[in-house]
Protein backbone atom coordinates (compact mmCIF):
# COMPACT_ATOMS: atom_id res chain seq x y z
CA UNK A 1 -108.45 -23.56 26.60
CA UNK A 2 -112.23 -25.15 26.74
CA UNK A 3 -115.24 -24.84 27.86
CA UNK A 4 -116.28 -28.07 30.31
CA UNK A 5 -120.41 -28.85 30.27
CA UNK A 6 -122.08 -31.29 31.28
CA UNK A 7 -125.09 -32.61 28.93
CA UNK A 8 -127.46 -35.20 28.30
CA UNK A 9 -129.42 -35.91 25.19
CA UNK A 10 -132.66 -37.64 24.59
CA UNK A 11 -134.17 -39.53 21.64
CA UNK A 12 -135.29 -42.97 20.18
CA UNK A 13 -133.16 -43.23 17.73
CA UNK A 14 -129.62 -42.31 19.55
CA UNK A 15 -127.74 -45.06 20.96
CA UNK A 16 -127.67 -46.00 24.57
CA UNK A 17 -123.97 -44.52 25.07
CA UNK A 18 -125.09 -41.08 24.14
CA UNK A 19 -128.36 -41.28 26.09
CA UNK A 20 -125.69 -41.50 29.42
CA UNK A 21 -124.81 -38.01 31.38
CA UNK A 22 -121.95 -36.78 28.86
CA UNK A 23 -119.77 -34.44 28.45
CA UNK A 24 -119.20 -31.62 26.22
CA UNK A 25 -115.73 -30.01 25.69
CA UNK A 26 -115.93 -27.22 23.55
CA UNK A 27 -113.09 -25.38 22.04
CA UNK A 28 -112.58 -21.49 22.04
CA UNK A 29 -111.44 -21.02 18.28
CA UNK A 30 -112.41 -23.05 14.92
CA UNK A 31 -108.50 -23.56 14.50
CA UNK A 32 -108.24 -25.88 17.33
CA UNK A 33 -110.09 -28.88 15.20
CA UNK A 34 -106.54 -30.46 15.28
CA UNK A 35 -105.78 -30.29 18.64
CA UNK A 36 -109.41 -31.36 19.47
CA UNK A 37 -108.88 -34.61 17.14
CA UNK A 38 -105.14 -34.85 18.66
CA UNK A 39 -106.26 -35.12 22.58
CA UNK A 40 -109.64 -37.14 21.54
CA UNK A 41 -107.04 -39.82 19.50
CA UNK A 42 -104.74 -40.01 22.97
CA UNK A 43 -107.67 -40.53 25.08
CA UNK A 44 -108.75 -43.52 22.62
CA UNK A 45 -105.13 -44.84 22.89
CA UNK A 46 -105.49 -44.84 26.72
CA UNK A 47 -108.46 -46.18 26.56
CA UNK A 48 -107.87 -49.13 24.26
CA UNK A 49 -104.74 -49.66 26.29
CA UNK A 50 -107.12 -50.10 29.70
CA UNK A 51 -105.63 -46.89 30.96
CA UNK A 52 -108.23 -45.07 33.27
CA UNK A 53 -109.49 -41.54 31.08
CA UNK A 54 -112.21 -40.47 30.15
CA UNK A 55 -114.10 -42.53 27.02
CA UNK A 56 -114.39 -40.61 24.03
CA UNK A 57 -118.35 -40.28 22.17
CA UNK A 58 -117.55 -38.29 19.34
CA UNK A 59 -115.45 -35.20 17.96
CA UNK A 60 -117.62 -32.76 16.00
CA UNK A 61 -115.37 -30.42 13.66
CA UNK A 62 -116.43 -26.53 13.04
CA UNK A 63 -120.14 -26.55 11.89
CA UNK A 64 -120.68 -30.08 13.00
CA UNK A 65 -122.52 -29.32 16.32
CA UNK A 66 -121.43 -26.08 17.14
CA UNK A 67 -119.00 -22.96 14.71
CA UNK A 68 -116.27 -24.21 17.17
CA UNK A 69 -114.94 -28.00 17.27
CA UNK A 70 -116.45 -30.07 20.31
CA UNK A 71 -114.88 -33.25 22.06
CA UNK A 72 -118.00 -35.44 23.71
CA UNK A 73 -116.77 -37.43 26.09
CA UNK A 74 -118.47 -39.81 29.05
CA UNK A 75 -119.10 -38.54 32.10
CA UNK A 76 -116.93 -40.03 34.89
CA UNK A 77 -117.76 -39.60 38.64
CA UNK A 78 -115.79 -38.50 41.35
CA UNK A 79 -114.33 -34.72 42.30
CA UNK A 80 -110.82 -33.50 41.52
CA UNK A 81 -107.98 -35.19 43.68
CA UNK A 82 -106.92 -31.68 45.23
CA UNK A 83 -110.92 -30.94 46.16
CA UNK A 84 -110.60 -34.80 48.03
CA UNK A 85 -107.54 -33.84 49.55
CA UNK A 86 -108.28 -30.53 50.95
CA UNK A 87 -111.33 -31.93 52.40
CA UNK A 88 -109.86 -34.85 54.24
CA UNK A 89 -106.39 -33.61 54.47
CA UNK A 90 -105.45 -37.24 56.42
CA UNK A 91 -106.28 -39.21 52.98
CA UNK A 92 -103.78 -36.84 51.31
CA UNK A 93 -100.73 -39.34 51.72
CA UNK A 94 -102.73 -42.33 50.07
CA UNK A 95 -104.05 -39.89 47.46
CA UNK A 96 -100.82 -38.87 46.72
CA UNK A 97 -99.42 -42.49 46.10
CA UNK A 98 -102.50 -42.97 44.11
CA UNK A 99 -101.77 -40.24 41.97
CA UNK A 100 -97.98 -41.49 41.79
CA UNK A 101 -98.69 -44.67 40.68
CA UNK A 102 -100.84 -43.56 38.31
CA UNK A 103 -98.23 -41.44 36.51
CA UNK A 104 -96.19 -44.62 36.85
CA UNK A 105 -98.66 -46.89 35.15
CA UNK A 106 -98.90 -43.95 32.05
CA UNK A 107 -95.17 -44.31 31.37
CA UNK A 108 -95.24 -48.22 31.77
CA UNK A 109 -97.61 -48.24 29.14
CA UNK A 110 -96.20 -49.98 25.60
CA UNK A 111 -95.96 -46.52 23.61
CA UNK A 112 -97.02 -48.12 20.28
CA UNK A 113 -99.43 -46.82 18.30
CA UNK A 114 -99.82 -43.15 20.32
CA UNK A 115 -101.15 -40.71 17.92
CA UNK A 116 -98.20 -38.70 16.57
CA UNK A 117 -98.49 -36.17 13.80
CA UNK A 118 -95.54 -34.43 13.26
CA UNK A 119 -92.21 -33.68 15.39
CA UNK A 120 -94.55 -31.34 18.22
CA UNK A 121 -95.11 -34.70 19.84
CA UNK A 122 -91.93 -35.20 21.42
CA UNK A 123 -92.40 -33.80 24.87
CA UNK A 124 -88.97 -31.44 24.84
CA UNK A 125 -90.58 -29.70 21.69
CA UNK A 126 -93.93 -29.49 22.55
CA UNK A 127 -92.90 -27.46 26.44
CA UNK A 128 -89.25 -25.27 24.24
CA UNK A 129 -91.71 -24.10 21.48
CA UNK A 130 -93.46 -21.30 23.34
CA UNK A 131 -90.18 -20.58 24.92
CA UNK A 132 -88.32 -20.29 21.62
CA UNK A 133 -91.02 -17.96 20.09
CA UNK A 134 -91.32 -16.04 22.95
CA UNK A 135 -87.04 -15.14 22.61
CA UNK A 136 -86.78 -14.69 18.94
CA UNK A 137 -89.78 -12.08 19.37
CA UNK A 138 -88.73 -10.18 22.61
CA UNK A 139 -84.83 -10.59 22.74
CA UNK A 140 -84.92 -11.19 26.18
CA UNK A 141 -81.25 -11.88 27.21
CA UNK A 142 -82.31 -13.59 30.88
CA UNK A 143 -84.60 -16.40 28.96
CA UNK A 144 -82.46 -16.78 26.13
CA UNK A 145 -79.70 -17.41 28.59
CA UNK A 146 -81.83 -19.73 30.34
CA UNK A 147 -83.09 -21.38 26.86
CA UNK A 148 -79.38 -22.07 26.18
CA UNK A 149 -78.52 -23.66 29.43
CA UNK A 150 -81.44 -26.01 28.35
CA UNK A 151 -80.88 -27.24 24.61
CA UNK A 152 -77.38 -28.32 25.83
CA UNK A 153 -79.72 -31.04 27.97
CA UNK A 154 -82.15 -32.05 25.25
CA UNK A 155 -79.45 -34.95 24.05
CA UNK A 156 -79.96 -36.61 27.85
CA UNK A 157 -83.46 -36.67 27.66
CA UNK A 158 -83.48 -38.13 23.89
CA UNK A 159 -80.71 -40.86 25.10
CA UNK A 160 -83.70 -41.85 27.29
CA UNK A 161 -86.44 -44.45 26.67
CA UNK A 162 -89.50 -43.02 25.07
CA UNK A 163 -92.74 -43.49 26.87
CA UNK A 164 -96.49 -41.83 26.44
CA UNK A 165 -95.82 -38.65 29.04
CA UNK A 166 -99.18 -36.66 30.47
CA UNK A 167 -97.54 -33.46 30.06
CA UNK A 168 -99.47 -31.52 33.09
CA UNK A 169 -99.87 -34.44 35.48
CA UNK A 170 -101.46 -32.33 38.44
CA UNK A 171 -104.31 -33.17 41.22
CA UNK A 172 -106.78 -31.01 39.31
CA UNK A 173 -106.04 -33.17 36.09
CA UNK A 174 -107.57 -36.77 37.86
CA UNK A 175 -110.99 -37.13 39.16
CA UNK A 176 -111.52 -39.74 42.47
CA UNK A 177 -114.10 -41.34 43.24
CA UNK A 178 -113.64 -44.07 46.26
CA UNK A 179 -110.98 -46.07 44.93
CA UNK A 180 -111.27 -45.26 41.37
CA UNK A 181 -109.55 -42.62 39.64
CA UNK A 182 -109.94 -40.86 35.89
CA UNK A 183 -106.93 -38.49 34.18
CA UNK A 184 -108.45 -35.69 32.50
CA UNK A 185 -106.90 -33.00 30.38
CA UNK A 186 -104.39 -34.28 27.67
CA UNK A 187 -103.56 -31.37 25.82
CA UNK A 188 -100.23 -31.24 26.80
CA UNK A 189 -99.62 -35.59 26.55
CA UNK A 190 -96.32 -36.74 23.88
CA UNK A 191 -93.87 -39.19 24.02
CA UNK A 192 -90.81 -38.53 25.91
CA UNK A 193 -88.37 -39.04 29.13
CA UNK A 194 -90.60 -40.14 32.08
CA UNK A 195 -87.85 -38.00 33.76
CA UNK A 196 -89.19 -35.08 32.30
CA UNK A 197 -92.89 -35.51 33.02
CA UNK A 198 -92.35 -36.07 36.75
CA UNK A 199 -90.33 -33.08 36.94
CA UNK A 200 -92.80 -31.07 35.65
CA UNK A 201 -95.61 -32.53 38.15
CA UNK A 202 -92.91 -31.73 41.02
CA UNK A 203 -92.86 -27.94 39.84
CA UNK A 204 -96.20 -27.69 39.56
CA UNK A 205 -96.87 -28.82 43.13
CA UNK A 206 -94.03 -26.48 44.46
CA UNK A 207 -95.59 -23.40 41.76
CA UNK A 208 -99.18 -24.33 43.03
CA UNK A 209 -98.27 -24.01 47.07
CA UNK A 210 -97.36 -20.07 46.52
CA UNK A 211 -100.87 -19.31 44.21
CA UNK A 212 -103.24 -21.82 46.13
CA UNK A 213 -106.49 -20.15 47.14
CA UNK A 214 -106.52 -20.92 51.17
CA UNK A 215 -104.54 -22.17 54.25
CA UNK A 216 -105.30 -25.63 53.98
CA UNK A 217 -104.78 -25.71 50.06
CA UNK A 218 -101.43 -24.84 50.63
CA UNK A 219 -100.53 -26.63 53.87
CA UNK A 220 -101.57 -29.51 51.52
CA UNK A 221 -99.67 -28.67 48.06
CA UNK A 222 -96.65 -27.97 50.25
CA UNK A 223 -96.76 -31.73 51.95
């Protein structure tokens, strides 16, 4: 849903944090300032809370920088956790754990203060929303059946403690570099069961073995 660039910008006056590589994250429509400000103020959370993302520069609005809202960000080093396991498929165990613990550490975190807006933030609501549009428009007896089946769970994962959630927690979502790591991509981040975000990372990793783009990408995902 973004355009990713990387920039650097020059000039006396700017201070040194935006004379650094940077950045640039650049939104498709003018109608996605408040997601823009929504992901910028989770990565701040994380930040503040000494959680390893990506620091936030600035977020320019519609007609601030560009006709489409922009998220400028620092540059962190490092290659995407499924590039660095593909390429040394023996590191894939400890990346793995890495990446595990990493999830962990998100859901230990003290959820207070996470930047909530309205009831979209709880994690259930945020992934039934499409879902729920998607039945009342087509009538589709199958998902509606299947949408069913899945309200009658929401009051488990609501008896649940609530805890800051990723929402796409996936080896192209966390950069590595040596033995640091950065989580990228929060667009999909609310407060929920931790239950529920694992589960999703699990069916991602079994969705991603059937699409992945060679042998040893899958061989990998599958492991």
């Amino acid at each position: 849903d973004s355009w990713i660039h990387r920039v650097r910008f020059s000039g006396s006056a700017l201070p040194d944090d935006w004379r650094e590589p940077l950045v640039a994250r650049v939104k498709r429509s003018p109608g996605d300032v408040r997601i823009a400000r929504r992901e910028a103020a989770i990565q701040e959370w994380c930040t503040d809370a000494g959680y390893p993302c990506p620091r936030i520069i600035a977020v320019f609005d519609p007609g601030g920088l560009l006709d489409v809202p922009v998220q400028l960000m620092e540059l962190v080093p490092g290659s995407t956790a499924l590039t660095a396991m593909t390429s040394s498929p023996r590191a894939t165990p400890r990346l793995l754990g890495r990446l595990a613990g990493l999830q962990a550490r998100l859901h230990e975190l003290d959820p207070t203060g996470f930047p909530i807006d309205d009831k979209s933030e709880d994690l259930a609501e945020r992934r039934l929303g499409l879902v729920r549009t998607t039945v009342a428009e087509t009538h589709d007896s199958d998902l509606a059946s299947g949408l069913e089946r899945v309200e009658t769970l929401l009051a488990r994962l609501r008896s649940a403690p609530v805890v800051a959630c990723h929402g796409d927690f996936h080896p192209l979502n966390v950069l590595t570099d040596g033995d640091s790591s950065w989580v990228l991509d929060w667009t999909d981040a609310g407060l929920g069961d931790r239950h529920g975000d694992v589960a999703r990372t699990t069916l991602l990793f079994r969705l991603a073995s059937i699409v992945a783009t060679g042998s040893l990408e899958r061989a990998a995902l599958r492991v």
